[in-house]
Protein backbone atom coordinates (compact mmCIF):
# COMPACT_ATOMS: atom_id res chain seq x y z
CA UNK A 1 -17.38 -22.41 12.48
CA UNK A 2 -13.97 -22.87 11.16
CA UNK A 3 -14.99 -24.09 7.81
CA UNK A 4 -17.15 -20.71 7.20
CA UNK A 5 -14.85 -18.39 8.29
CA UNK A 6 -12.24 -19.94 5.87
CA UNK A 7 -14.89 -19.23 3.31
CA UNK A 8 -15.68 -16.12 4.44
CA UNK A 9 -11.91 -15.04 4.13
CA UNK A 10 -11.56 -16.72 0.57
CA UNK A 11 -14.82 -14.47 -0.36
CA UNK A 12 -13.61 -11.37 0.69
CA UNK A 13 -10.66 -11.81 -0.78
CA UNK A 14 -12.19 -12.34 -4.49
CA UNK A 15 -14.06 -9.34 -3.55
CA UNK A 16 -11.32 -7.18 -2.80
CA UNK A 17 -9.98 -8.59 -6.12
CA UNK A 18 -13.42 -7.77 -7.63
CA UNK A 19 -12.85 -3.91 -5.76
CA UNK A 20 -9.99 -3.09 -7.08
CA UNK A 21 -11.40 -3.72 -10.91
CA UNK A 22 -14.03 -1.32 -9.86
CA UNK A 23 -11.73 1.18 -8.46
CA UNK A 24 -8.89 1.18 -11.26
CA UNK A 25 -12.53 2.39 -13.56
CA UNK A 26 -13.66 4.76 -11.20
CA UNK A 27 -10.44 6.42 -10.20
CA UNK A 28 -9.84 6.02 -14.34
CA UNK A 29 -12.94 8.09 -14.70
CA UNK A 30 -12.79 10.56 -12.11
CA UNK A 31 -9.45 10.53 -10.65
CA UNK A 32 -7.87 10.68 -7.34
CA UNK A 33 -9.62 13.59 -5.85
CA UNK A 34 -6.84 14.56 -3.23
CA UNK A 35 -3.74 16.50 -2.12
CA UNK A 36 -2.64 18.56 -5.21
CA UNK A 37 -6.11 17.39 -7.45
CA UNK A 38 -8.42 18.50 -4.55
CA UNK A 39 -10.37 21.57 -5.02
CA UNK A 40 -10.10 24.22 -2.36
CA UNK A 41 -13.33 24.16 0.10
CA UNK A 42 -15.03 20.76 -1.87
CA UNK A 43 -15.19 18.99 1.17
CA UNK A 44 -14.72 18.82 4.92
CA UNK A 45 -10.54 18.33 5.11
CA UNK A 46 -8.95 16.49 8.11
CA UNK A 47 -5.48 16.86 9.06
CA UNK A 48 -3.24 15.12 6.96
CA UNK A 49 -1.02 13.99 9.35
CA UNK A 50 -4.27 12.88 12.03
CA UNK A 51 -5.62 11.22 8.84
CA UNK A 52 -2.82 9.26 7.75
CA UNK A 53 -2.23 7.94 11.47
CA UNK A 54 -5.87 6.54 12.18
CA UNK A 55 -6.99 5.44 8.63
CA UNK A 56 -3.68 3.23 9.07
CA UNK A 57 -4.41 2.02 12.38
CA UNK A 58 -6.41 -0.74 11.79
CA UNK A 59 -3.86 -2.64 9.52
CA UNK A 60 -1.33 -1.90 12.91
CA UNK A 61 -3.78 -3.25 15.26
CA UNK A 62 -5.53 -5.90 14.04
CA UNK A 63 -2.38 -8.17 13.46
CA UNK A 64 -1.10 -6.91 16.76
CA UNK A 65 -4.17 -8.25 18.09
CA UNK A 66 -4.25 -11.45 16.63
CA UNK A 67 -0.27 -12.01 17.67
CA UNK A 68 -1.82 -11.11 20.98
CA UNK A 69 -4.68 -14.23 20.50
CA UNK A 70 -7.50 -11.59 21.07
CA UNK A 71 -10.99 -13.75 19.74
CA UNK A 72 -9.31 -17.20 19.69
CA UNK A 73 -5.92 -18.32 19.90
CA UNK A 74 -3.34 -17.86 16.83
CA UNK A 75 -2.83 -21.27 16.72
CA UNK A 76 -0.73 -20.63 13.54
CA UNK A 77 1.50 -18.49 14.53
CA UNK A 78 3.40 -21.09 16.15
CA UNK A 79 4.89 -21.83 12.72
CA UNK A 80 7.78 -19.72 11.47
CA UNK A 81 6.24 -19.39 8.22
CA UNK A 82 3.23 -17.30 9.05
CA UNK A 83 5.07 -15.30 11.68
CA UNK A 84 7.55 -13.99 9.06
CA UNK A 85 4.52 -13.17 7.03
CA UNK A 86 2.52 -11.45 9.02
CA UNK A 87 5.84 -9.69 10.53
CA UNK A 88 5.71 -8.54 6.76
CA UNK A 89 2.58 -6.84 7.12
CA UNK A 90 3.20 -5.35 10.31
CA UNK A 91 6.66 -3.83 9.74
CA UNK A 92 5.09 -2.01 6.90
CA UNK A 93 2.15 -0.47 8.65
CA UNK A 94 4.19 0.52 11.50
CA UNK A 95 6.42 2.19 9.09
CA UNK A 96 3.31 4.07 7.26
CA UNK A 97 1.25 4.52 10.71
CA UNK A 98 3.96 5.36 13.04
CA UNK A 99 6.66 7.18 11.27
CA UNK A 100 5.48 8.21 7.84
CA UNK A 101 2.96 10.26 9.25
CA UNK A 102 5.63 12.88 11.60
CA UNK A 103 7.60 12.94 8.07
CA UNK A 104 4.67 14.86 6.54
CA UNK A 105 6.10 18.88 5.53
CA UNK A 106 3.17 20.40 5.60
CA UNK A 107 0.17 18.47 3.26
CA UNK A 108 -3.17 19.71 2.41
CA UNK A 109 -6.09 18.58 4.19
CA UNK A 110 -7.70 14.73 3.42
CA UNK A 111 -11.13 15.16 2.57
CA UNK A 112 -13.23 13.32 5.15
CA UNK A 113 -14.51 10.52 2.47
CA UNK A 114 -11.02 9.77 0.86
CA UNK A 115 -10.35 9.25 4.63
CA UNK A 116 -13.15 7.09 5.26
CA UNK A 117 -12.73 4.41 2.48
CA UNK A 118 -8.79 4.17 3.24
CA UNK A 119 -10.00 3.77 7.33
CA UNK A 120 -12.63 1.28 5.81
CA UNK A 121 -10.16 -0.44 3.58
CA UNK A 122 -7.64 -0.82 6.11
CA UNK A 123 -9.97 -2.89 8.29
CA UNK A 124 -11.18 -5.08 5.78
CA UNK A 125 -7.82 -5.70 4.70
CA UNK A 126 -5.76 -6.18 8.12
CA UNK A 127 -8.70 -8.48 9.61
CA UNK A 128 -8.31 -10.68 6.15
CA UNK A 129 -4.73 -10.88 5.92
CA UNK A 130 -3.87 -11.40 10.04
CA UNK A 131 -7.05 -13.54 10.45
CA UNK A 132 -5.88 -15.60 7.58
CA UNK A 133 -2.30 -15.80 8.59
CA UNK A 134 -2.76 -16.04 12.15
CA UNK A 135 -5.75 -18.87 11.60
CA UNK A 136 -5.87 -20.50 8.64
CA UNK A 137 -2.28 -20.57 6.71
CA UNK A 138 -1.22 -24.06 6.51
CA UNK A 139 2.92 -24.15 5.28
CA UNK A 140 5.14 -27.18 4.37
CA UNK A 141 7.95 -26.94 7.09
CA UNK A 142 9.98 -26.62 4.21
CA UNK A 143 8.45 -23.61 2.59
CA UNK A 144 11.00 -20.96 4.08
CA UNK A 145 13.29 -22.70 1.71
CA UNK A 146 10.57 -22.38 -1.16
CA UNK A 147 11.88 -20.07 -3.95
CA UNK A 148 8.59 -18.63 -3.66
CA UNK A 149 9.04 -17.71 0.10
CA UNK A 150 12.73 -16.78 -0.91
CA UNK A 151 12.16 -14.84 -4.16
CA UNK A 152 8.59 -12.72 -2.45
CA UNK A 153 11.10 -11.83 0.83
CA UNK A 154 13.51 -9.84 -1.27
CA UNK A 155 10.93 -8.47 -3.63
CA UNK A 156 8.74 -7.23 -0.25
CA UNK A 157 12.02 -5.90 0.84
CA UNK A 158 13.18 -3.96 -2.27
CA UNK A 159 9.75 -2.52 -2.78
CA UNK A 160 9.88 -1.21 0.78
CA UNK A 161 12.95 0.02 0.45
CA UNK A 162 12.20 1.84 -3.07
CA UNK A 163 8.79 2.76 -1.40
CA UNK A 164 10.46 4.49 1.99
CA UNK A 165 13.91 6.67 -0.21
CA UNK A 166 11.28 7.86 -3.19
CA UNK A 167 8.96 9.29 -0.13
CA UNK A 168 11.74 10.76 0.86
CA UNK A 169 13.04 12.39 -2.36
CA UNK A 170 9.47 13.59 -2.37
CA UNK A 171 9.52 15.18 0.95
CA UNK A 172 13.36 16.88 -0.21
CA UNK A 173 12.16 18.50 -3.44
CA UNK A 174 11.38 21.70 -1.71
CA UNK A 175 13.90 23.35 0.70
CA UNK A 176 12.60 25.31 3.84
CA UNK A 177 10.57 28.27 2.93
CA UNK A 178 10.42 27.42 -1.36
CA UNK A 179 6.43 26.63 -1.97
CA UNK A 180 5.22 25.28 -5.37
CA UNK A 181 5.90 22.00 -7.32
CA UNK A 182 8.95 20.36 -8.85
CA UNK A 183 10.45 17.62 -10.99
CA UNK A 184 11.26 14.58 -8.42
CA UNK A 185 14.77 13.85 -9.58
CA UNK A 186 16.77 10.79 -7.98
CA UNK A 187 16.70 7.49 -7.65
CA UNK A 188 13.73 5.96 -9.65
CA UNK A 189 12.14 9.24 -10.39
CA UNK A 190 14.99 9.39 -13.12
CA UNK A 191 13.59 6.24 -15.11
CA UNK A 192 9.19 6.69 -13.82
CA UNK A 193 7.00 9.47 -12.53
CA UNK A 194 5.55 7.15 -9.63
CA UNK A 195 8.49 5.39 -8.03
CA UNK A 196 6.88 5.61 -4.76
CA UNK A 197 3.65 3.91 -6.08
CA UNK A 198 6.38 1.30 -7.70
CA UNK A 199 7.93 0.37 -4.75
CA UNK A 200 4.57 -0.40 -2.63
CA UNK A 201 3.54 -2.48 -5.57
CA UNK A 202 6.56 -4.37 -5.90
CA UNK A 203 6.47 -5.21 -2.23
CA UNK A 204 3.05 -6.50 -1.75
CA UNK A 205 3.72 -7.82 -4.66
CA UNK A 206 6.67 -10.25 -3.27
CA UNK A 207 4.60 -10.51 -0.07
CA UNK A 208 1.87 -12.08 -2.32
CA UNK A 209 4.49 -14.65 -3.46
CA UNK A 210 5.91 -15.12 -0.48
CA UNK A 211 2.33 -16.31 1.15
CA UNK A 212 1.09 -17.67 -2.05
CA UNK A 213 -2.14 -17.44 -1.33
CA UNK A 214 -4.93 -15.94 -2.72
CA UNK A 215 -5.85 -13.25 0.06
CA UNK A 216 -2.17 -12.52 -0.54
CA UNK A 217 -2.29 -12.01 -4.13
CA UNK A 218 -6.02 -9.98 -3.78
CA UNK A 219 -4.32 -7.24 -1.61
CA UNK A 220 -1.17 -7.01 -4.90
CA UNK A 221 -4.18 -6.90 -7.41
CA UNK A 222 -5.71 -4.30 -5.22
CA UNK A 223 -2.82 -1.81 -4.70
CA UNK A 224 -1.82 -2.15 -8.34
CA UNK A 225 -5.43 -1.16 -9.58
CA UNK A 226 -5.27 1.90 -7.24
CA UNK A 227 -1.77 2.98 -7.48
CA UNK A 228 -1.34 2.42 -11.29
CA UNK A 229 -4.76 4.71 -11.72
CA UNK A 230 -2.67 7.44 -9.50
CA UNK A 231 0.05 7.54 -11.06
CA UNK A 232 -1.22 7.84 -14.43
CA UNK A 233 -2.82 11.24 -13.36
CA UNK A 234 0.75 12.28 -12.01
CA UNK A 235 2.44 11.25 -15.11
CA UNK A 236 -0.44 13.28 -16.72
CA UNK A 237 0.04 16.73 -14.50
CA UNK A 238 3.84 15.98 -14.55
CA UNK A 239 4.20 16.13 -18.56
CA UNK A 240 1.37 19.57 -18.16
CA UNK A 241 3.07 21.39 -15.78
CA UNK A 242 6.50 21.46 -16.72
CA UNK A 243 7.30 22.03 -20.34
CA UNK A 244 10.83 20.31 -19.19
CA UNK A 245 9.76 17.08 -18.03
CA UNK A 246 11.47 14.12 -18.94
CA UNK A 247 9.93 12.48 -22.28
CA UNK A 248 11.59 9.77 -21.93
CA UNK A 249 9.76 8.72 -18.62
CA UNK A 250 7.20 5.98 -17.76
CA UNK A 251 4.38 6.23 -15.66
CA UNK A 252 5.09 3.57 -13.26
CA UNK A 253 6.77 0.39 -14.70
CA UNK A 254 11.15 1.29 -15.87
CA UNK A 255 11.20 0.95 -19.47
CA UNK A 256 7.43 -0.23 -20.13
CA UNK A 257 4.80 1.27 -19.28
């Protein structure tokens, strides 16, 4: 039983690999049909702020449940290790399912099938990264010493960091009672037109070298191929909309791309 659910994880996390090649095309395609790209009345809209809390959920409660040794005891999470990592995980969906959500201003509806993939995502993803972690993660008793481990803790931590001020830049642009769009100016938003997107990468990114492993790095590869797509089309509507936008801006990457 133990040897097929290790495959099973392994699988799913080439697929999610494999899902994220297919979304980068798609999203490449079509775009990200949402918030300031969705068309008024195209589909049934949720409440941003309702969305955003229970399409999050499951990454919140899955590794809660697993610290909690719902199914079968988390007989790995007696290592230091995999407790760190998964505390990785958690500290970042409690930040985007329990706060992020009440920082909303306003926000136009989520259209009921955007919400549905990210609710469906979110499961897939938490059961394969607590399962694994709680489960499966085997760690020398050396490896918080690793410069892997060392190195991926203070990437995950930047990118958070990066990730949680440009949210807020974006939620200052407007002051009480202005309506319309502006230039994000501020932090990263001086040097790329996505710094949020940047941050989240560059922290899953360090949590991907921090577990080394590849359900780790699947999750990266994902959120790159879905955030990069994004912020393409806001680089895109950024340098359309305002006649004054910074040329010398990248999309997503300072300095490169």
């Amino acid at each position: 039983m133990e040897l097929a659910e290790r495959f099973l994880l392994d699988a799913l996390a080439y697929l999610e690999c494999a899902l994220g090649v297919v979304c980068y095309m798609l999203l490449k395609l079509r775009g990200s049909p949402y918030g300031r790209y969705s068309s008024p009345g195209s589909a049934f809209g949720l409440p941003a702020r309702a969305a955003w809390v229970v399409q999050e959920l499951p990454s919140l409660a899955l590794p809660l449940l697993a610290c909690a040794g719902a199914g079968a005891p988390a007989e790995r999470l007696n290592r230091w290790p995999n407790c760190i990592l998964l505390a990785m995980f958690l500290v970042h969906y409690a930040q985007r399912t329990l706060v992020f959500p009440f920082l909303i201003r306003g926000g136009k509806p989520t259209p009921l099938y955007v919400f549905l993939l990210a609710f469906v995502f979110c499961t897939y993803n938490g059961y394969l990264q607590s399962r694994y972690l709680s489960q499966y993660a085997v760690y020398a008793d050396d490896w918080l010493r690793d410069p892997r481990f060392l190195t991926g803790s203070a990437l995950w931590l930047i990118g958070m960091l990066i990730n949680i001020h440009s949210d807020h830049v974006l939620r200052n642009l407007r002051k009480p009672g202005e309506t319309g769009y502006k230039i994000p100016r501020g932090g990263l938003f001086e040097y790329i037109s996505a710094a949020n997107y940047f941050g989240e990468v560059v922290e899953w990114c360090g949590y991907a070298l921090a577990c080394w492993s590849i359900q780790g790095w699947a999750f990266a590869v994902f959120t790159f191929c879905v955030l990069f797509t994004r912020a393409q089309q806001h680089h895109k509507w950024y340098h359309e909309k305002f006649e004054d936008y910074p040329k010398f801006r990248k999309i997503m990457i300072p300095f490169l791309v």
